[in-house]
Protein backbone atom coordinates (compact mmCIF):
# COMPACT_ATOMS: atom_id res chain seq x y z
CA UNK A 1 -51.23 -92.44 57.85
CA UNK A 2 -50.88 -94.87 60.80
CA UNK A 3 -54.22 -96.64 60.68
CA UNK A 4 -55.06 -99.90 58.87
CA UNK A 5 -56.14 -98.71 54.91
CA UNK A 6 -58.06 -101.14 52.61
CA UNK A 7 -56.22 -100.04 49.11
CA UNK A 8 -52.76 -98.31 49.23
CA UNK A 9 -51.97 -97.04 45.66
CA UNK A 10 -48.38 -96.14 45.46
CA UNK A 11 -46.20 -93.84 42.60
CA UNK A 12 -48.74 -95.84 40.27
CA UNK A 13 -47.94 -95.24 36.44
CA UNK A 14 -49.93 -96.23 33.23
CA UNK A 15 -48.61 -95.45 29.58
CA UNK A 16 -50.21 -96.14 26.14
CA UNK A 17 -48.13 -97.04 23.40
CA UNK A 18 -49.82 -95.35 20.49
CA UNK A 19 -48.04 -94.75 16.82
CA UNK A 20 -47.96 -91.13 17.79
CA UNK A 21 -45.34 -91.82 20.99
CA UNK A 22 -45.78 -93.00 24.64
CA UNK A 23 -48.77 -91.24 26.30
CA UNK A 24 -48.36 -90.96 29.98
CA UNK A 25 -51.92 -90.90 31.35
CA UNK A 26 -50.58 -91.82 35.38
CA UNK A 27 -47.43 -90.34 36.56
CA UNK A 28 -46.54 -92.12 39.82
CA UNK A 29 -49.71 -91.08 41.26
CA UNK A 30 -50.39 -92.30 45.33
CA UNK A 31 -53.21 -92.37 47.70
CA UNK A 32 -55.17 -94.95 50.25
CA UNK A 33 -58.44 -95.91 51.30
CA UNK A 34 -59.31 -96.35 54.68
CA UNK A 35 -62.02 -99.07 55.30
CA UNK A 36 -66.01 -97.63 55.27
CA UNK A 37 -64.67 -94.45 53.52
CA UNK A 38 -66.21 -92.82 50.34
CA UNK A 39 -63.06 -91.41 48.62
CA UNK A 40 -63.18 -89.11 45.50
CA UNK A 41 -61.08 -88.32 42.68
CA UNK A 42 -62.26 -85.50 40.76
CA UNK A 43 -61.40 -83.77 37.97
CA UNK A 44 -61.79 -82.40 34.48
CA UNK A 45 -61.97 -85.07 31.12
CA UNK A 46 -58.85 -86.45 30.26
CA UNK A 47 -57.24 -85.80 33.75
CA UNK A 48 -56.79 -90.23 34.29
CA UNK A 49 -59.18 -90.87 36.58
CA UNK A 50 -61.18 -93.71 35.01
CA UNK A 51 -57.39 -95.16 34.13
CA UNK A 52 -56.22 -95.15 37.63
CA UNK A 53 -59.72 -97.50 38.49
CA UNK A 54 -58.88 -99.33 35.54
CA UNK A 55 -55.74 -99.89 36.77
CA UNK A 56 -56.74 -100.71 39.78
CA UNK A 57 -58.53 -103.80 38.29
CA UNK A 58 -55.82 -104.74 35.70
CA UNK A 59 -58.34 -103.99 33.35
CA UNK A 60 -55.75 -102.17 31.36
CA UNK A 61 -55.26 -103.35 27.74
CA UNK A 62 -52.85 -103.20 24.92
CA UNK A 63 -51.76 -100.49 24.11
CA UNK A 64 -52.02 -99.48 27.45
CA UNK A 65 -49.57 -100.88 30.17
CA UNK A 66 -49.07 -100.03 33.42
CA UNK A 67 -45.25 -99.38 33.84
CA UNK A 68 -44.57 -99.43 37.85
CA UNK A 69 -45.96 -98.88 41.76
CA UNK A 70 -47.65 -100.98 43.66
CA UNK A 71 -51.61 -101.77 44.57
CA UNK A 72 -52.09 -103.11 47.69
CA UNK A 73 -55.15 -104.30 48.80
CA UNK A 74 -55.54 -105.58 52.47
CA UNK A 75 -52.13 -105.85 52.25
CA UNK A 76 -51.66 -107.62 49.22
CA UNK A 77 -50.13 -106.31 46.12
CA UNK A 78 -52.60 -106.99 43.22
CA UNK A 79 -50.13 -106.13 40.59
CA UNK A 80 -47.72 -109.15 41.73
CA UNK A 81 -50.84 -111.78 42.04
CA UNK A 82 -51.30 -114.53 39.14
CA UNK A 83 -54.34 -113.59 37.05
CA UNK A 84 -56.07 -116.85 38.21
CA UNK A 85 -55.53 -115.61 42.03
CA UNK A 86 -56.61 -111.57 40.94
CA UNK A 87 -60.05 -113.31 39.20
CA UNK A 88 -60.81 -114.14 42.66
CA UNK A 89 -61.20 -110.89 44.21
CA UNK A 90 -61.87 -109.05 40.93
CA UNK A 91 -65.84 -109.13 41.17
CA UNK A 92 -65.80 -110.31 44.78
CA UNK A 93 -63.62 -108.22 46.46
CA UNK A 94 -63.41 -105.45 44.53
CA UNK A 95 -66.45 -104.41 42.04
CA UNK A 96 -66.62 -101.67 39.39
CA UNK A 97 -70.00 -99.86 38.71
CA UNK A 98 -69.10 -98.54 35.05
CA UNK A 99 -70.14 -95.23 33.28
CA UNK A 100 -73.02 -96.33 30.89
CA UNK A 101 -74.29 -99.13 32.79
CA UNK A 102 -76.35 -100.41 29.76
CA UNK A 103 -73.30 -100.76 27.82
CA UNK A 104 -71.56 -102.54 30.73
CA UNK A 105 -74.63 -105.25 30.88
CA UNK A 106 -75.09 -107.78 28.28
CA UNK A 107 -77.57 -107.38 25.59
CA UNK A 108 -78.66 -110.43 24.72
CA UNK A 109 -78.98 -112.12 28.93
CA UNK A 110 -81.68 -111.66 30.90
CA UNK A 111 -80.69 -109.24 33.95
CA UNK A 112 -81.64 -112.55 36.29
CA UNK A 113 -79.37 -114.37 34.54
CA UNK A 114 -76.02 -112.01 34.67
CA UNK A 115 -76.93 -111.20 38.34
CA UNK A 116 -77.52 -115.15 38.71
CA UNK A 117 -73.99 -115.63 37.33
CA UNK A 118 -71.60 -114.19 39.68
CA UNK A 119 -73.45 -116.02 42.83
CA UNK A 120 -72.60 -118.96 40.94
CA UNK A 121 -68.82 -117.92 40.06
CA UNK A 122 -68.09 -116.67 43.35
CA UNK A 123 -70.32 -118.68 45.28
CA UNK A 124 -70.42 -121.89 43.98
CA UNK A 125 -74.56 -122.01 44.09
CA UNK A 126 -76.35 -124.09 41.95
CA UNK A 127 -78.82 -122.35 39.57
CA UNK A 128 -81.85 -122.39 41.46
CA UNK A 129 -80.30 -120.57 44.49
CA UNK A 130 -78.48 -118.17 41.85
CA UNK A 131 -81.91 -116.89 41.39
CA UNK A 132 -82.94 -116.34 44.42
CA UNK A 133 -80.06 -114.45 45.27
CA UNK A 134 -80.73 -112.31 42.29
CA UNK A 135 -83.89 -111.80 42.84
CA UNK A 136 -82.68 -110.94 46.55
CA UNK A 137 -80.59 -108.28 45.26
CA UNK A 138 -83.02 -106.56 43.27
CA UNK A 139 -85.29 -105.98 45.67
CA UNK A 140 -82.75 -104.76 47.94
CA UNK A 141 -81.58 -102.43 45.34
CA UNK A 142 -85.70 -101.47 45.34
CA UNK A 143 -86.10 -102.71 41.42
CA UNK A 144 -89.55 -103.36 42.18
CA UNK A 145 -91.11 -106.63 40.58
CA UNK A 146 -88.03 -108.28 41.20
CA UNK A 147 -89.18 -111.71 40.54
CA UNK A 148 -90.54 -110.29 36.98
CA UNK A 149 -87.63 -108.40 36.51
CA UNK A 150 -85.38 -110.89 36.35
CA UNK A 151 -87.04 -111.76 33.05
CA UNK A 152 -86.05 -108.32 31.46
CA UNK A 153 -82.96 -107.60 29.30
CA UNK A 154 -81.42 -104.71 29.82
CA UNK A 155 -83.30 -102.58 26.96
CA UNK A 156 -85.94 -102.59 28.83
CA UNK A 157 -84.88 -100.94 31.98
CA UNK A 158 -84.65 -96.74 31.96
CA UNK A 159 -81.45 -95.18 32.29
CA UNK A 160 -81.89 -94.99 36.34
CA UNK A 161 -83.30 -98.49 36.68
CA UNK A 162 -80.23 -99.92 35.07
CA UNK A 163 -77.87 -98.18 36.73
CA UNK A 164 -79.34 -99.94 39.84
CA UNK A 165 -79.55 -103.22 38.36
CA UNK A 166 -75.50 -102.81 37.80
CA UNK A 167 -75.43 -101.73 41.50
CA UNK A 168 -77.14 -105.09 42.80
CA UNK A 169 -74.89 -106.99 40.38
CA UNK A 170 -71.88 -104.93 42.00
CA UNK A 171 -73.05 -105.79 45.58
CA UNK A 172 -73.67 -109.07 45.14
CA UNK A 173 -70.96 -110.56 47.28
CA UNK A 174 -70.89 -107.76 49.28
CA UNK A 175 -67.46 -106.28 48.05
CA UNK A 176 -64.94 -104.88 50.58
CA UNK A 177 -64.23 -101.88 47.54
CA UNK A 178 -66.46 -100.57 45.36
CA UNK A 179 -65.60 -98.49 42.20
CA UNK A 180 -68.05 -96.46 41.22
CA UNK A 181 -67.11 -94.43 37.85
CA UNK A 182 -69.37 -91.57 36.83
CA UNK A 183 -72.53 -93.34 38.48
CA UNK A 184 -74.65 -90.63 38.00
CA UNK A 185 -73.95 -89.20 34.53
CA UNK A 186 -77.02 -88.74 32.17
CA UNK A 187 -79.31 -88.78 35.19
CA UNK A 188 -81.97 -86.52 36.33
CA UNK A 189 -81.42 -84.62 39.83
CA UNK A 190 -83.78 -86.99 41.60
CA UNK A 191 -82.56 -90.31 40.36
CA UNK A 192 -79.00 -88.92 40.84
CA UNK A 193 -79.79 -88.65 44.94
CA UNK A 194 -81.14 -92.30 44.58
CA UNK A 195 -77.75 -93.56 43.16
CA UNK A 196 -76.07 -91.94 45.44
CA UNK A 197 -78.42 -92.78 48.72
CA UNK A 198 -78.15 -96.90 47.88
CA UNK A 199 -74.12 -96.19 47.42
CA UNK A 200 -74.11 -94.83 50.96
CA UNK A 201 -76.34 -97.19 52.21
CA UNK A 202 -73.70 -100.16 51.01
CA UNK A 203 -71.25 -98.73 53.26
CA UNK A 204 -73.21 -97.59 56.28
CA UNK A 205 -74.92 -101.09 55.80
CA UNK A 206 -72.32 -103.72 54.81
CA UNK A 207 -68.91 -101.51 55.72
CA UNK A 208 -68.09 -101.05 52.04
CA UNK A 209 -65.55 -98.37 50.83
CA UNK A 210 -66.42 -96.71 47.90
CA UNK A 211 -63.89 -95.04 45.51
CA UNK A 212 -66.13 -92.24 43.31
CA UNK A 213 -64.65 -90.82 40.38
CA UNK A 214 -66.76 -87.53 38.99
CA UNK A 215 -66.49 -84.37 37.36
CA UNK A 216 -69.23 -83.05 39.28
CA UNK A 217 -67.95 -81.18 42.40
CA UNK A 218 -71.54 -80.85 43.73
CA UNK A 219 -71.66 -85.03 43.77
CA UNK A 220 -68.23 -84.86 45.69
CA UNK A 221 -69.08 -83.10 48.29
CA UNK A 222 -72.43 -84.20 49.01
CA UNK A 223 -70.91 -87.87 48.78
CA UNK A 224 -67.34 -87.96 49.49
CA UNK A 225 -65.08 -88.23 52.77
CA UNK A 226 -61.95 -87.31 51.09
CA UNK A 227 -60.76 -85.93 47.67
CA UNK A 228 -57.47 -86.18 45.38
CA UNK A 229 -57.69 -83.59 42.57
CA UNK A 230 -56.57 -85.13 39.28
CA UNK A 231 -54.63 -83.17 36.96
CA UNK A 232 -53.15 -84.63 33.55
CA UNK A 233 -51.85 -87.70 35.27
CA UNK A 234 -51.08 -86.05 38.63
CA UNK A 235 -52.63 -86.26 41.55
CA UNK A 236 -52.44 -82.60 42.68
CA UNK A 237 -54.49 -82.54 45.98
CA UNK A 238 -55.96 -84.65 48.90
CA UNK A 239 -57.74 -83.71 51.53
CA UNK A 240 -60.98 -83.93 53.63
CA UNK A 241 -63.68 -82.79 51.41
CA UNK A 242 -64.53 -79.67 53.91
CA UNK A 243 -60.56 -78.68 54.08
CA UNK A 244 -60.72 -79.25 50.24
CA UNK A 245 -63.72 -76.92 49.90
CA UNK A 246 -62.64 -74.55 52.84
CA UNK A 247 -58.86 -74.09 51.70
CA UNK A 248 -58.04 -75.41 48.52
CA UNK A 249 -54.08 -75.28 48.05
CA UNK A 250 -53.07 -75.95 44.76
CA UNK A 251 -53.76 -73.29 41.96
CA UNK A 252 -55.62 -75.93 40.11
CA UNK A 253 -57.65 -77.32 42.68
CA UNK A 254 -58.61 -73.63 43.47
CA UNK A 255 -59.94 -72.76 39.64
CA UNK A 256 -61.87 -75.80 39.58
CA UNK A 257 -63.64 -74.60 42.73
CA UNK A 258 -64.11 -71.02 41.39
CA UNK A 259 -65.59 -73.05 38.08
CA UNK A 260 -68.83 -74.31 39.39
CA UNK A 261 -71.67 -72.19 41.43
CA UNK A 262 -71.51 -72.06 44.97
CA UNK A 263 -74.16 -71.15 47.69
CA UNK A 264 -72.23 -71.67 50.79
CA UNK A 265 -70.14 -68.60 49.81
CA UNK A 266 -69.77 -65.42 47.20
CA UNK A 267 -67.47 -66.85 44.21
CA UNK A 268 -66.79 -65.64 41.16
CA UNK A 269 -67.52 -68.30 38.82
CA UNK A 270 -64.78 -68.38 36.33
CA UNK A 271 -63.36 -70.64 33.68
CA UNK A 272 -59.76 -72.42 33.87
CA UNK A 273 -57.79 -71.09 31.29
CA UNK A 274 -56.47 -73.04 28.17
CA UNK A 275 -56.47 -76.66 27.84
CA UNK A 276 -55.10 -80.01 29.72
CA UNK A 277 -51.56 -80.33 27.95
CA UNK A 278 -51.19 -83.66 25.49
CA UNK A 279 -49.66 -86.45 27.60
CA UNK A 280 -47.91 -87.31 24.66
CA UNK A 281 -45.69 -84.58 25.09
CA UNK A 282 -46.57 -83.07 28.39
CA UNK A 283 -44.75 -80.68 30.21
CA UNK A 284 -41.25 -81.70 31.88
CA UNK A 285 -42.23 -79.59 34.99
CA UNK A 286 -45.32 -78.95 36.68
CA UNK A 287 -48.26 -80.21 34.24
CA UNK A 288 -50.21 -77.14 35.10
CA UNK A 289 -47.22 -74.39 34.00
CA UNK A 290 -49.36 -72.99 30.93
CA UNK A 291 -52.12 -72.57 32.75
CA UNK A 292 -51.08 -71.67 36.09
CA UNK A 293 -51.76 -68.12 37.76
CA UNK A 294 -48.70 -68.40 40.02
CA UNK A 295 -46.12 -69.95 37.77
CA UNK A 296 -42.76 -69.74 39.96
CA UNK A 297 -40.15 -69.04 36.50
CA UNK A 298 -37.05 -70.97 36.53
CA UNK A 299 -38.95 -73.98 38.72
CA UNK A 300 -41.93 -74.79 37.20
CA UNK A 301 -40.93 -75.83 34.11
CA UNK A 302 -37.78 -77.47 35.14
CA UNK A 303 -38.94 -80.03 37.91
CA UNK A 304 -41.93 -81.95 38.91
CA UNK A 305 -43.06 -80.97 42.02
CA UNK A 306 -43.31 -83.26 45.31
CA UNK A 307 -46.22 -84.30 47.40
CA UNK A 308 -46.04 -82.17 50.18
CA UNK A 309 -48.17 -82.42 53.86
CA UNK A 310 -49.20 -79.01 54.82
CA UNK A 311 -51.54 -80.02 57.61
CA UNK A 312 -52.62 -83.50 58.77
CA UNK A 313 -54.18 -85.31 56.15
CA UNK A 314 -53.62 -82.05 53.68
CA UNK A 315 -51.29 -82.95 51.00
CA UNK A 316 -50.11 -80.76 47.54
CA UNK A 317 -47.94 -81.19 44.71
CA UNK A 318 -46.61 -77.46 43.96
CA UNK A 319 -43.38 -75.84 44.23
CA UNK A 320 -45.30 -73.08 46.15
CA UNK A 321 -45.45 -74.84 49.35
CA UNK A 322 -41.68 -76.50 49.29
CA UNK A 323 -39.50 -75.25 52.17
CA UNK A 324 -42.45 -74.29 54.16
């Protein structure tokens, strides 16, 4: 990939150190950003896709550790930069919108207040202008009765309202990356589109790139540029969301597709056999041997496969495609 990229994740790996043995949720995983892109991992619970974001942030803690690979962000590694250096960009730079957004805010400050904050950490504005900023970023995130608002804890916002409220505090300094991890879990249909319409807006708007991790395939491709398919700690798939869609490669990536309804085409909906294999004691081969359709015996259990570019852009992991 010859053009400039914003993040460049490269054969990144995360382990937890439990009592049971080493779990090994990332497994040299790799993929890139490109600036204003909306770029999606997907797959099913369990897979590491809220670990690799995590990771992302160095917001991995004991037991967990990341092990090896590199992060680079505009062309810095993040995994090599002092923590006092990495606070600077974590927040500014690079902002997280997190899963249950009322458990992300604080409970006992005033929304104003924790908006109000990172102006003045990242800012250096006095108190007074803190407000206004937050009050600024409310309305531009539509929470309407802003300058009321800002008087409200978080209780007292509805599940959509305060998702929005941790997308102004996201956006506040107008981050070059945004993380956005399940945004739209436990919403209705409507407020789902809203989520998703002010996320789109921050990068056709400011020229933010947006990483979205989801289980819902329907959110991917109504959102997403490009996809990597998650699998157990492998990334198994990436490729333009209509390539994706169009001609899936990997035997995974195609049951997940045949999992959920489709309208565009006649599918079979149909289940994914069996269950994501422990990562305490995954499989030495291909993570997806027990539950793989087209298991290739005497290879797939005795060799992870390589990342492989079919077409432009179109890359797999699975022996299937090696030599071709």
């Amino acid at each position: 990939m010859s053009e400039n990229l914003l993040l460049n994740v490269t054969k990144l790996s995360t382990n937890f150190y439990l009592y049971e043995g080493v779990m090994r949720v990332l497994d040299e995983i790799s993929f890139q950003i490109r600036p204003r892109e909306v770029f999606g991992l997907v797959g099913e619970s369990g897979s590491g896709k809220t670990v690799a974001s995590l990771s992302i942030l160095r917001l991995i803690l004991p037991p967990g550790r990341i092990i090896s690979g590199e992060i680079f962000f505009e062309g810095t590694d993040l995994l090599k930069l002092p923590q006092k250096e990495f606070s600077k960009i974590r927040g500014k730079k690079i902002s997280m919108i997190f899963q249950q957004s009322r458990t992300a805010l604080n409970p006992f400050m005033k929304i104003g207040e924790q908006i109000a904050r990172i102006y003045r950490t990242h800012e250096g504005l006095s108190k007074s202008e803190a407000m206004e900023k937050a009050i600024e970023s409310l309305k531009r995130f539509r929470i309407p009765e802003a300058e009321k608002r800002v008087e409200s804890y978080p209780h007292e916002f509805s599940l959509g309202m305060a998702q929005r409220v941790m997308i102004a505090m996201m956006m506040a300094c107008n981050p070059k990356l945004l993380i956005a991890d399940e945004p739209t879990t436990g919403l209705d249909v409507t407020t789902q589109a809203q989520i998703l319409d002010l996320m789109k807006e921050a990068r056709d708007k400011i020229g933010t790139s947006i990483l979205l991790i989801t289980h819902d395939l329907g959110v991917a491709a109504q959102t997403c540029d490009r996809l990597a398919v998650m699998h157990a700690g492998h990334i198994v798939e990436i490729a333009d969301v209509e390539v994706l869609y169009g001609r899936p490669l990997h035997p995974y990536a195609k049951a997940l597709l045949n999992s959920i309804p489709r309208v565009d085409k006649k599918v079979r909906i149909s289940d994914i056999p069996g269950f994501v294999p422990s990562l305490l004691n995954p499989p030495k081969g291909c993570r997806f041997i027990n539950r793989c359709p087209k298991v290739i015996l005497g290879v797939c259990e005795k060799a992870k496969p390589e990342m492989i570019e079919i077409d432009r852009g179109h890359f797999v992991m699975c022996h299937l495609y090696e030599g071709k």
